[in-house]
C-alpha atoms as a PDB file:
ATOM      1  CA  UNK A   1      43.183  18.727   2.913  1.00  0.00           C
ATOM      2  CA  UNK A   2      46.249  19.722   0.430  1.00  0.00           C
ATOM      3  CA  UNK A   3      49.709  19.171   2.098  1.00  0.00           C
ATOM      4  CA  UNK A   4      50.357  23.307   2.641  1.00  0.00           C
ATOM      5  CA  UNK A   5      46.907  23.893   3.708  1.00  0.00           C
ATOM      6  CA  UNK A   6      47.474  21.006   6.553  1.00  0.00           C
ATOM      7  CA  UNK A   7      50.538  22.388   7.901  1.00  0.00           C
ATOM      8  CA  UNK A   8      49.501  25.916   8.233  1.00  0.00           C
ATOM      9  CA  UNK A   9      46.434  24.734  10.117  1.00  0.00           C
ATOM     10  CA  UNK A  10      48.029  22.611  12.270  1.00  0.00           C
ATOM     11  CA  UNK A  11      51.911  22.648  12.268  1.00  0.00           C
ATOM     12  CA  UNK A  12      55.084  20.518  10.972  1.00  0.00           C
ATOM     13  CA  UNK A  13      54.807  18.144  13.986  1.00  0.00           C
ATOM     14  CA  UNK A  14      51.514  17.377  13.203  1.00  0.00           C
ATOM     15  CA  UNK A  15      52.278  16.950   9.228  1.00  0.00           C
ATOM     16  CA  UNK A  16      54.657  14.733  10.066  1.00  0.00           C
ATOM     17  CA  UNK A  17      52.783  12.119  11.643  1.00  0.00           C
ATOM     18  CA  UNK A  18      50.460  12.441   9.213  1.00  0.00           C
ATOM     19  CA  UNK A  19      52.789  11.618   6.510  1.00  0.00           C
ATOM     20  CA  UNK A  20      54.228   8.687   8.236  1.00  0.00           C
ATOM     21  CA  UNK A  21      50.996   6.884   8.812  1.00  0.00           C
ATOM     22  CA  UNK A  22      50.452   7.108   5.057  1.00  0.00           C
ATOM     23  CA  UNK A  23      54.278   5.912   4.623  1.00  0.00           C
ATOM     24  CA  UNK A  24      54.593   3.818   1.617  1.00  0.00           C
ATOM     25  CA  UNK A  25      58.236   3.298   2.253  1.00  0.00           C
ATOM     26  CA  UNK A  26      58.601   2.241   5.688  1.00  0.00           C
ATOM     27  CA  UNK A  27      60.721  -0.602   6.146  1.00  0.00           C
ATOM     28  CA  UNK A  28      61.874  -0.563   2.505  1.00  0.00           C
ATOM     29  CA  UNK A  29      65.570  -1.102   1.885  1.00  0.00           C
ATOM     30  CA  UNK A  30      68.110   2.186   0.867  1.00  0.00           C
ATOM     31  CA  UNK A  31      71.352   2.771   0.930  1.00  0.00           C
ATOM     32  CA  UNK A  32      73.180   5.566   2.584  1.00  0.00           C
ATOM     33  CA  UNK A  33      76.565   6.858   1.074  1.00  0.00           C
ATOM     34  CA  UNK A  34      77.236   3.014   0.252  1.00  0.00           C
ATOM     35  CA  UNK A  35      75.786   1.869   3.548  1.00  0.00           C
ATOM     36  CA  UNK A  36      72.799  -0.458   3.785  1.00  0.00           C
ATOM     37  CA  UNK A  37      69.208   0.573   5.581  1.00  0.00           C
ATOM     38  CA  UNK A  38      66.150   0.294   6.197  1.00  0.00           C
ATOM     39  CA  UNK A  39      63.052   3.619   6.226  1.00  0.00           C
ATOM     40  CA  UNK A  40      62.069   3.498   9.746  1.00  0.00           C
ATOM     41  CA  UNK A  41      59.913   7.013   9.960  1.00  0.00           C
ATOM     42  CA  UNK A  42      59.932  10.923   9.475  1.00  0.00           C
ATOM     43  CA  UNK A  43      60.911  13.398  11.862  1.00  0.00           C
ATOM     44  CA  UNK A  44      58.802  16.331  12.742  1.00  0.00           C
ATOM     45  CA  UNK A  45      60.302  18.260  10.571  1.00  0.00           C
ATOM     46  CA  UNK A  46      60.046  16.278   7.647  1.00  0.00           C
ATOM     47  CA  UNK A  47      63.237  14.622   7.532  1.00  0.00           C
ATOM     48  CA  UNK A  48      63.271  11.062   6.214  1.00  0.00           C
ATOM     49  CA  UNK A  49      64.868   8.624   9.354  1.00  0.00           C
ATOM     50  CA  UNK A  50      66.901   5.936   8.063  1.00  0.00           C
ATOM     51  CA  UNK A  51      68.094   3.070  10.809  1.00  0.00           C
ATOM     52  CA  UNK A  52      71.549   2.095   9.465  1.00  0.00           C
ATOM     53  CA  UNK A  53      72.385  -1.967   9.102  1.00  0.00           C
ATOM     54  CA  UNK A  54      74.758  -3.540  11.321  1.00  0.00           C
ATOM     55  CA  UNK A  55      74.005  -0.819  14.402  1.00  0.00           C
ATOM     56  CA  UNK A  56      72.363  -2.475  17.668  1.00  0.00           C
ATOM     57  CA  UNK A  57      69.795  -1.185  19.408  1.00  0.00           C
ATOM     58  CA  UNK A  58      72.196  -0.006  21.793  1.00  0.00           C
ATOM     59  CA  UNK A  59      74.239   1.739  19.531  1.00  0.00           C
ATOM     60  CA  UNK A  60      71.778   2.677  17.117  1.00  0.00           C
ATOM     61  CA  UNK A  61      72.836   4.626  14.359  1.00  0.00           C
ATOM     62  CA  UNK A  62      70.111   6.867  12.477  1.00  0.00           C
ATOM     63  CA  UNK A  63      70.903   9.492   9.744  1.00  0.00           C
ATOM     64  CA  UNK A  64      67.440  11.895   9.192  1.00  0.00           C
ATOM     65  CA  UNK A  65      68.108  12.882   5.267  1.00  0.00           C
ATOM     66  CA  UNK A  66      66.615  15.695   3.648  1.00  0.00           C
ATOM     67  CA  UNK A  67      64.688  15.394   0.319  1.00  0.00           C
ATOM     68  CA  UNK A  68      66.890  14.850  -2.411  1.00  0.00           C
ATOM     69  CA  UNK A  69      69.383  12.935  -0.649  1.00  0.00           C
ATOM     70  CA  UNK A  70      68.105   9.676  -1.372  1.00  0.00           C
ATOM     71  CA  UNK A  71      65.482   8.193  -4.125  1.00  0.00           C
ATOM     72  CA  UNK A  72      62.538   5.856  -2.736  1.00  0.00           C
ATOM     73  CA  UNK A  73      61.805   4.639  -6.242  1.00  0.00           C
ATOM     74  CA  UNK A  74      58.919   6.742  -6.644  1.00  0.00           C
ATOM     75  CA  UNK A  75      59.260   6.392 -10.938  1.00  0.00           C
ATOM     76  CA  UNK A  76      59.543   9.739 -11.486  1.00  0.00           C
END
């Protein structure tokens, strides 16, 4: 089923997870405006959700990114 086709059948939430189970790029290394991090999922609405180095899990700090704001490396 085609990305557009998915989502009007069954929603953004729904897309979501269904993006981040096929998530290439979880766990990979980025940096943030000059801040180290790691890929840790997608929001439901399709936000990429980066877990920024040196915050504790008490204190976590996450930054959900839109696309464009970072590259993955895809080799475009």
């Amino acid at each position: 089923m085609q990305g557009q086709q998915f989502w009007q059948d069954r929603g953004s939430a729904e897309l979501a997870v269904a993006y981040q189970q096929r998530l290439v790029n979880l766990g990979q290394a980025v940096t943030v405006a000059g801040q180290p991090g790691r890929v840790i999922g997608v929001a439901g609405d399709g936000r990429l959700c980066v877990h920024l180095d040196g915050a504790t899990r008490e204190k976590a700090t996450l930054r959900y990114l839109q696309p464009g704001e970072i590259h993955l490396g895809y080799g475009l």
